[in-house]
PDB file of N, CA and C in Angstrom:
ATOM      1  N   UNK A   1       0.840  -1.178   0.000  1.00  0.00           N
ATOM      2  CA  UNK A   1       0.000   0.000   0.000  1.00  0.00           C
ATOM      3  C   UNK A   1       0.890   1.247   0.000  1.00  0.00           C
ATOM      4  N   UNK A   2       0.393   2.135  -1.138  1.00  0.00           N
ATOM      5  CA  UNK A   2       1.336   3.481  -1.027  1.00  0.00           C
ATOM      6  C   UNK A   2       1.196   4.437   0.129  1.00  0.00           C
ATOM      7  N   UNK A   3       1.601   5.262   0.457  1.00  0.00           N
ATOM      8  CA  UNK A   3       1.139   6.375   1.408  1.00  0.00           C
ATOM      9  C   UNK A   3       0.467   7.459  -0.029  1.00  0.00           C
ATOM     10  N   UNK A   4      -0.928   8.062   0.632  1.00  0.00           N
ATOM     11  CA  UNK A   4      -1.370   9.178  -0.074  1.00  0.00           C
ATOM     12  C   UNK A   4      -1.743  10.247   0.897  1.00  0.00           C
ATOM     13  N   UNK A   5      -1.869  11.312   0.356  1.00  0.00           N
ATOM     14  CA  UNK A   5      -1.964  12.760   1.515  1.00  0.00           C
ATOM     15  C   UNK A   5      -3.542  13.258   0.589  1.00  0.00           C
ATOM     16  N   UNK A   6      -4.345  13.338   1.573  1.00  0.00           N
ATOM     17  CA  UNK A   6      -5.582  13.736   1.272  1.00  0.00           C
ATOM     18  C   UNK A   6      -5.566  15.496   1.900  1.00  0.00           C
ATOM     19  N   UNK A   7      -5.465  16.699   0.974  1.00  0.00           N
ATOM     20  CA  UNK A   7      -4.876  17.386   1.511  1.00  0.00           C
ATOM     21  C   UNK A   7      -6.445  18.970   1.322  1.00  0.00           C
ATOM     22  N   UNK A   8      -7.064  19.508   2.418  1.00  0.00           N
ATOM     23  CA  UNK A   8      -7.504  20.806   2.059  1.00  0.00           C
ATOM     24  C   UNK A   8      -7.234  21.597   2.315  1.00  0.00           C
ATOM     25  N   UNK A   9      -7.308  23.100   0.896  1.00  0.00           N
ATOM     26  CA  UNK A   9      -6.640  23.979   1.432  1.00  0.00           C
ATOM     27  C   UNK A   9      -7.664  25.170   1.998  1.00  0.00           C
ATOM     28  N   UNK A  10      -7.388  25.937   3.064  1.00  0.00           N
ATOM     29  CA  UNK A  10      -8.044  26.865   3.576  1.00  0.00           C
ATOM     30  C   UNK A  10      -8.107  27.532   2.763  1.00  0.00           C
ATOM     31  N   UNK A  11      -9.794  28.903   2.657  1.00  0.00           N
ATOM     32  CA  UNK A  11      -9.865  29.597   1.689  1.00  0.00           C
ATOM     33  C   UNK A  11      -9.096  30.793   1.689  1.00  0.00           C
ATOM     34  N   UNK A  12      -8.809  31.466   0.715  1.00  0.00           N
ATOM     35  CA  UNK A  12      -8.127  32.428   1.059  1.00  0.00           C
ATOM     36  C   UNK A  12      -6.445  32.107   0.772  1.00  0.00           C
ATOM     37  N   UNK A  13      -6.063  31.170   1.119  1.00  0.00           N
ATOM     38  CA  UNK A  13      -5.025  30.522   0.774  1.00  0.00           C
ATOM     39  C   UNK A  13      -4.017  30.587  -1.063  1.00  0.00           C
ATOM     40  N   UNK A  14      -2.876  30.809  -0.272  1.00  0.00           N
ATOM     41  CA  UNK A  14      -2.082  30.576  -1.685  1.00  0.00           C
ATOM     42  C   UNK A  14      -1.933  29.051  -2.674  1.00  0.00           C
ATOM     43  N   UNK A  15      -2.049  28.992  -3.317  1.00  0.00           N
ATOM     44  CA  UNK A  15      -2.113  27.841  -4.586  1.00  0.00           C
ATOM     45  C   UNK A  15      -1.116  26.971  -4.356  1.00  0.00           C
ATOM     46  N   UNK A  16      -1.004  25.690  -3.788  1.00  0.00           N
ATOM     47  CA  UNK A  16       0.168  24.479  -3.390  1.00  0.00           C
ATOM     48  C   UNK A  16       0.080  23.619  -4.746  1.00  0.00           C
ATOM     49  N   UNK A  17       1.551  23.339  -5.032  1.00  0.00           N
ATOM     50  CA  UNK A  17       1.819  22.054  -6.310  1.00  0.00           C
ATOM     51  C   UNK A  17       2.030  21.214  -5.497  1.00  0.00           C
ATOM     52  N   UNK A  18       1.734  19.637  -5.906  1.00  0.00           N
ATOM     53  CA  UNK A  18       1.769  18.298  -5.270  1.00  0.00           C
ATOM     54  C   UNK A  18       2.899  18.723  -5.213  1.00  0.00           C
ATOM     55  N   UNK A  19       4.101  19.139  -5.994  1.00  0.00           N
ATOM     56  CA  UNK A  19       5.722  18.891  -5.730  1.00  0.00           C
ATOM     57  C   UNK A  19       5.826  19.538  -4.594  1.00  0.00           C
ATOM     58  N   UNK A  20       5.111  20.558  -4.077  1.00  0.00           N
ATOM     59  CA  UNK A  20       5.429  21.354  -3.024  1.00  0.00           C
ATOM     60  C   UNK A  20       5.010  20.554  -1.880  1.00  0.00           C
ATOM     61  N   UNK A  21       4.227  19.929  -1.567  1.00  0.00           N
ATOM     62  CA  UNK A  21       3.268  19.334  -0.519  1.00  0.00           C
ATOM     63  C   UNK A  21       4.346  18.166  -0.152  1.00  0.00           C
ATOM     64  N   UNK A  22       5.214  17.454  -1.650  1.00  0.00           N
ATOM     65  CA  UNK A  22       5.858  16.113  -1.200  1.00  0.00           C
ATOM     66  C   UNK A  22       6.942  16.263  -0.888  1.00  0.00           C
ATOM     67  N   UNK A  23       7.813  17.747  -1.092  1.00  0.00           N
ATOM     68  CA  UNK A  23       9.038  17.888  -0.629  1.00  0.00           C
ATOM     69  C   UNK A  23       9.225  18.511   0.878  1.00  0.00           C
ATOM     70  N   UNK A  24       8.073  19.195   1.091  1.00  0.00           N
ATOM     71  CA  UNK A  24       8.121  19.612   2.534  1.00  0.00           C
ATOM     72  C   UNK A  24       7.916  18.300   3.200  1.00  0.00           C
ATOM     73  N   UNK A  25       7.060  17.219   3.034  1.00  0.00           N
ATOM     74  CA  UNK A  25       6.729  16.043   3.632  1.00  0.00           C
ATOM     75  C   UNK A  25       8.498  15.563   3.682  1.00  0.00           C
ATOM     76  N   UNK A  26       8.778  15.349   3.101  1.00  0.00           N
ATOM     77  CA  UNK A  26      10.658  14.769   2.561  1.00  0.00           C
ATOM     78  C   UNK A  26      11.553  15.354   3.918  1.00  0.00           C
ATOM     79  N   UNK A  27      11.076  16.816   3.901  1.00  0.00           N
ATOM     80  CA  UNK A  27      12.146  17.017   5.322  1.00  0.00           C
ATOM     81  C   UNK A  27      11.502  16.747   6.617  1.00  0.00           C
ATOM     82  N   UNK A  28      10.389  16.542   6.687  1.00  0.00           N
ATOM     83  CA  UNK A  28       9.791  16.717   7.716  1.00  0.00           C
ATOM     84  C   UNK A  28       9.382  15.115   8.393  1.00  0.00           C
ATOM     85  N   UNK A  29       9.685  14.623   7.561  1.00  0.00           N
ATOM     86  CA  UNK A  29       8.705  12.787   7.696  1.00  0.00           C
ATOM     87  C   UNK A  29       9.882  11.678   6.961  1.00  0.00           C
ATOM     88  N   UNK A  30       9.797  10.988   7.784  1.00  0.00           N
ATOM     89  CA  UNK A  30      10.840   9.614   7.696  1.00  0.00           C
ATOM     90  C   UNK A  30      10.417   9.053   5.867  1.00  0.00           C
ATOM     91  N   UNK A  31      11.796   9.015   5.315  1.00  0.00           N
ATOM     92  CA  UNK A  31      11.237   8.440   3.940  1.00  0.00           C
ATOM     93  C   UNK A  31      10.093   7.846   3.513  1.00  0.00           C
ATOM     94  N   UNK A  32       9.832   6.029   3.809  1.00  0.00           N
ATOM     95  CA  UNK A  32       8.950   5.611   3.795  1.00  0.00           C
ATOM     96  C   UNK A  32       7.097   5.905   4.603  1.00  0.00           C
ATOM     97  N   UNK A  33       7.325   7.556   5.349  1.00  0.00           N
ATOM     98  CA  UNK A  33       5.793   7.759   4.828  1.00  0.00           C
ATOM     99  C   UNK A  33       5.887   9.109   4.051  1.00  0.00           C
ATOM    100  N   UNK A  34       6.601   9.208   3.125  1.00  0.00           N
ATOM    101  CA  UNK A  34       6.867  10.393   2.408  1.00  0.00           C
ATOM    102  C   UNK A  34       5.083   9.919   1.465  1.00  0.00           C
ATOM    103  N   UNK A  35       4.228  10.805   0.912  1.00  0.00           N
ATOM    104  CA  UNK A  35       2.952  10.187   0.665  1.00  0.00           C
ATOM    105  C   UNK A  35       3.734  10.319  -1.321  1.00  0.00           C
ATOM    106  N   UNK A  36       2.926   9.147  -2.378  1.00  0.00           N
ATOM    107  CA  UNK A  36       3.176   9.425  -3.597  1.00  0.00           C
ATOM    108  C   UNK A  36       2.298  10.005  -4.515  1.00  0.00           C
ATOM    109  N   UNK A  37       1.078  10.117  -3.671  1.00  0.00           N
ATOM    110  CA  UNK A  37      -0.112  10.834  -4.348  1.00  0.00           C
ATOM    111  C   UNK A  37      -0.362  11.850  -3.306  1.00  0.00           C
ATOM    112  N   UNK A  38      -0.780  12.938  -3.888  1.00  0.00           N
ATOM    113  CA  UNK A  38      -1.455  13.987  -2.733  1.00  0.00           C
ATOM    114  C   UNK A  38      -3.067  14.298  -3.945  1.00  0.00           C
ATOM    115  N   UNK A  39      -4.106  14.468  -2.705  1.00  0.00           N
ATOM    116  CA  UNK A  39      -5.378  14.574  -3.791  1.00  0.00           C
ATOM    117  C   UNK A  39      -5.600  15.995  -2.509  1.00  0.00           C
ATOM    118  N   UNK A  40      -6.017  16.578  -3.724  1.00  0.00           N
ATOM    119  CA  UNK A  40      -6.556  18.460  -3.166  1.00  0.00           C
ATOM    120  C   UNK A  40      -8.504  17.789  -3.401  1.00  0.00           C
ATOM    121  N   UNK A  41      -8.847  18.741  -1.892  1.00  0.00           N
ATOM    122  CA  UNK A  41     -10.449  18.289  -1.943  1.00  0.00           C
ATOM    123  C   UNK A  41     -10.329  18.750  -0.475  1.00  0.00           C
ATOM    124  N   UNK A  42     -12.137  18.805  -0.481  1.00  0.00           N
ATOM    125  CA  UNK A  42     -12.857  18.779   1.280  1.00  0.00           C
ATOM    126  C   UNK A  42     -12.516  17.563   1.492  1.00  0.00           C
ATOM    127  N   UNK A  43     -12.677  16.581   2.588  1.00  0.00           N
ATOM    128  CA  UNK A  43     -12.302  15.952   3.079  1.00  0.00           C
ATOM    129  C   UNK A  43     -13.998  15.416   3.621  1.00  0.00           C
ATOM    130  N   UNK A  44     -14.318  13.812   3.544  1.00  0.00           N
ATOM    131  CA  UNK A  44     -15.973  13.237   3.643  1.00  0.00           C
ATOM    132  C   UNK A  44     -15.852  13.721   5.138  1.00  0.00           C
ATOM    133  N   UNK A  45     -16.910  14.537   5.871  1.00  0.00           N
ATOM    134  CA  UNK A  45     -17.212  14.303   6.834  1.00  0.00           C
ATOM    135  C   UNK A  45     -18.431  13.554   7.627  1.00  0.00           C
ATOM    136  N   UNK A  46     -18.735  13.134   9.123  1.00  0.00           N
ATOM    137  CA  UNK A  46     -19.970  12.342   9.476  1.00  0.00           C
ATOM    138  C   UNK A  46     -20.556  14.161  10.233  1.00  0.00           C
ATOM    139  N   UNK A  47     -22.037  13.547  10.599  1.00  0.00           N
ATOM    140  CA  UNK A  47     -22.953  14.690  10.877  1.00  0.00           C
ATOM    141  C   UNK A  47     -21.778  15.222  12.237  1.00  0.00           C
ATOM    142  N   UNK A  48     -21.105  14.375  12.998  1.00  0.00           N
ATOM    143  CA  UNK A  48     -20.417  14.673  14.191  1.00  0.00           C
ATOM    144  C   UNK A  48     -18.766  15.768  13.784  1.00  0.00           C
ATOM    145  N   UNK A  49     -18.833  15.375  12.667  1.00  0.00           N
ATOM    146  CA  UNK A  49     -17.476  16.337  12.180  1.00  0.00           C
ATOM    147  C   UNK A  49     -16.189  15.313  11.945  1.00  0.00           C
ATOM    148  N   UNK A  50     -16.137  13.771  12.347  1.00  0.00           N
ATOM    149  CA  UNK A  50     -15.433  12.714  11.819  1.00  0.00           C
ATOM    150  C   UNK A  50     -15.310  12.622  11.017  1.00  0.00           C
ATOM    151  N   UNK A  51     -13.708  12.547  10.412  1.00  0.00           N
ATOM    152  CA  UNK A  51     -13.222  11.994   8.946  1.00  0.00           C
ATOM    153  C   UNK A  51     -13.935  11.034   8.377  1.00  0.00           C
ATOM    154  N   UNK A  52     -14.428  10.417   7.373  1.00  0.00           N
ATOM    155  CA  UNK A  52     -15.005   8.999   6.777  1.00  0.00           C
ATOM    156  C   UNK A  52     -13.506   8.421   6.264  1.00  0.00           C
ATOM    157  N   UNK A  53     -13.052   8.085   7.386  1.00  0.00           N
ATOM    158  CA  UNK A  53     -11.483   6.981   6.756  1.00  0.00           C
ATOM    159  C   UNK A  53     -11.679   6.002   5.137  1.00  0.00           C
ATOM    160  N   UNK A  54     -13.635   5.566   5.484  1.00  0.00           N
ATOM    161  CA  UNK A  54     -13.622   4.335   4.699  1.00  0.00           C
ATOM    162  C   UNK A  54     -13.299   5.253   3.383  1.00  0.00           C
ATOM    163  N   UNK A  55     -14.250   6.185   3.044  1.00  0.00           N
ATOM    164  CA  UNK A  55     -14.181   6.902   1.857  1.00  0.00           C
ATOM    165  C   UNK A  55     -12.783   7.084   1.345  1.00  0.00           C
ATOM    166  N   UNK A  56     -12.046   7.720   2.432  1.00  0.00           N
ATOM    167  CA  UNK A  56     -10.579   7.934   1.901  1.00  0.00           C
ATOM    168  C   UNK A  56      -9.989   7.055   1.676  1.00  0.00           C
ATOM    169  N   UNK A  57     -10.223   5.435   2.465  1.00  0.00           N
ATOM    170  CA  UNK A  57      -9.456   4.192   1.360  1.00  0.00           C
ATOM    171  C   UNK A  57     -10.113   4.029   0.152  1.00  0.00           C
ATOM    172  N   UNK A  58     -11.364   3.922  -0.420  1.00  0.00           N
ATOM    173  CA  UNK A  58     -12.108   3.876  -1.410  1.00  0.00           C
ATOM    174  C   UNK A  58     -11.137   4.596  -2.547  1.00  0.00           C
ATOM    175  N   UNK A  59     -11.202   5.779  -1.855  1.00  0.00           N
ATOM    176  CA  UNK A  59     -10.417   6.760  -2.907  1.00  0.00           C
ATOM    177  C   UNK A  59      -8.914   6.858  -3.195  1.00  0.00           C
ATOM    178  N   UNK A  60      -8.485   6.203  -2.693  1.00  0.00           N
ATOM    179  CA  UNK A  60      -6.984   5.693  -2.662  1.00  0.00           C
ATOM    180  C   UNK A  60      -6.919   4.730  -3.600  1.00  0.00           C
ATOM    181  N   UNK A  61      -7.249   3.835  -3.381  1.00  0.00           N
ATOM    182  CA  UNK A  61      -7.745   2.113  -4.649  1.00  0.00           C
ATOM    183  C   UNK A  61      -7.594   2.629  -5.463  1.00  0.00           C
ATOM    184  N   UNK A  62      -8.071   3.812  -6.275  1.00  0.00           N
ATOM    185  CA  UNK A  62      -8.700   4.388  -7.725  1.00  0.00           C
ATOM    186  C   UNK A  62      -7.160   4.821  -7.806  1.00  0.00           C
ATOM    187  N   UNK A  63      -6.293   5.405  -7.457  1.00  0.00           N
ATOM    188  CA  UNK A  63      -5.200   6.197  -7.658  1.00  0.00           C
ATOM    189  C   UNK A  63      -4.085   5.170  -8.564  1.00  0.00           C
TER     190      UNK A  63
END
């Protein structure tokens, strides 16, 4: 299984390239969870404000 970064950006916010997102990850995070996909999006939430993990593996598979 790869590592992927499910990533949103606040509004208002300056414009991030995946290259940018995976090289800061590079100094900051032990090689092997450096992520090889990053997907820009809201993120599924439940009525309580919980991530939907399942969704985000769903959406990983497809990559």
């Amino acid at each position: 299984m790869r590592p992927c970064a499910f990533v949103t950006l606040k509004p208002g916010t300056a414009d991030v390239a995946i290259a940018d997102i995976i090289a800061f990850c590079r100094v900051h995070l032990a090689r092997f969870k450096v992520p090889r996909d990053v997907v820009f999006g809201p993120l599924p939430k439940t009525s309580t404000g919980k991530i939907q993990k399942y969704l985000l593996r769903e959406a990983a598979k497809d990559l």
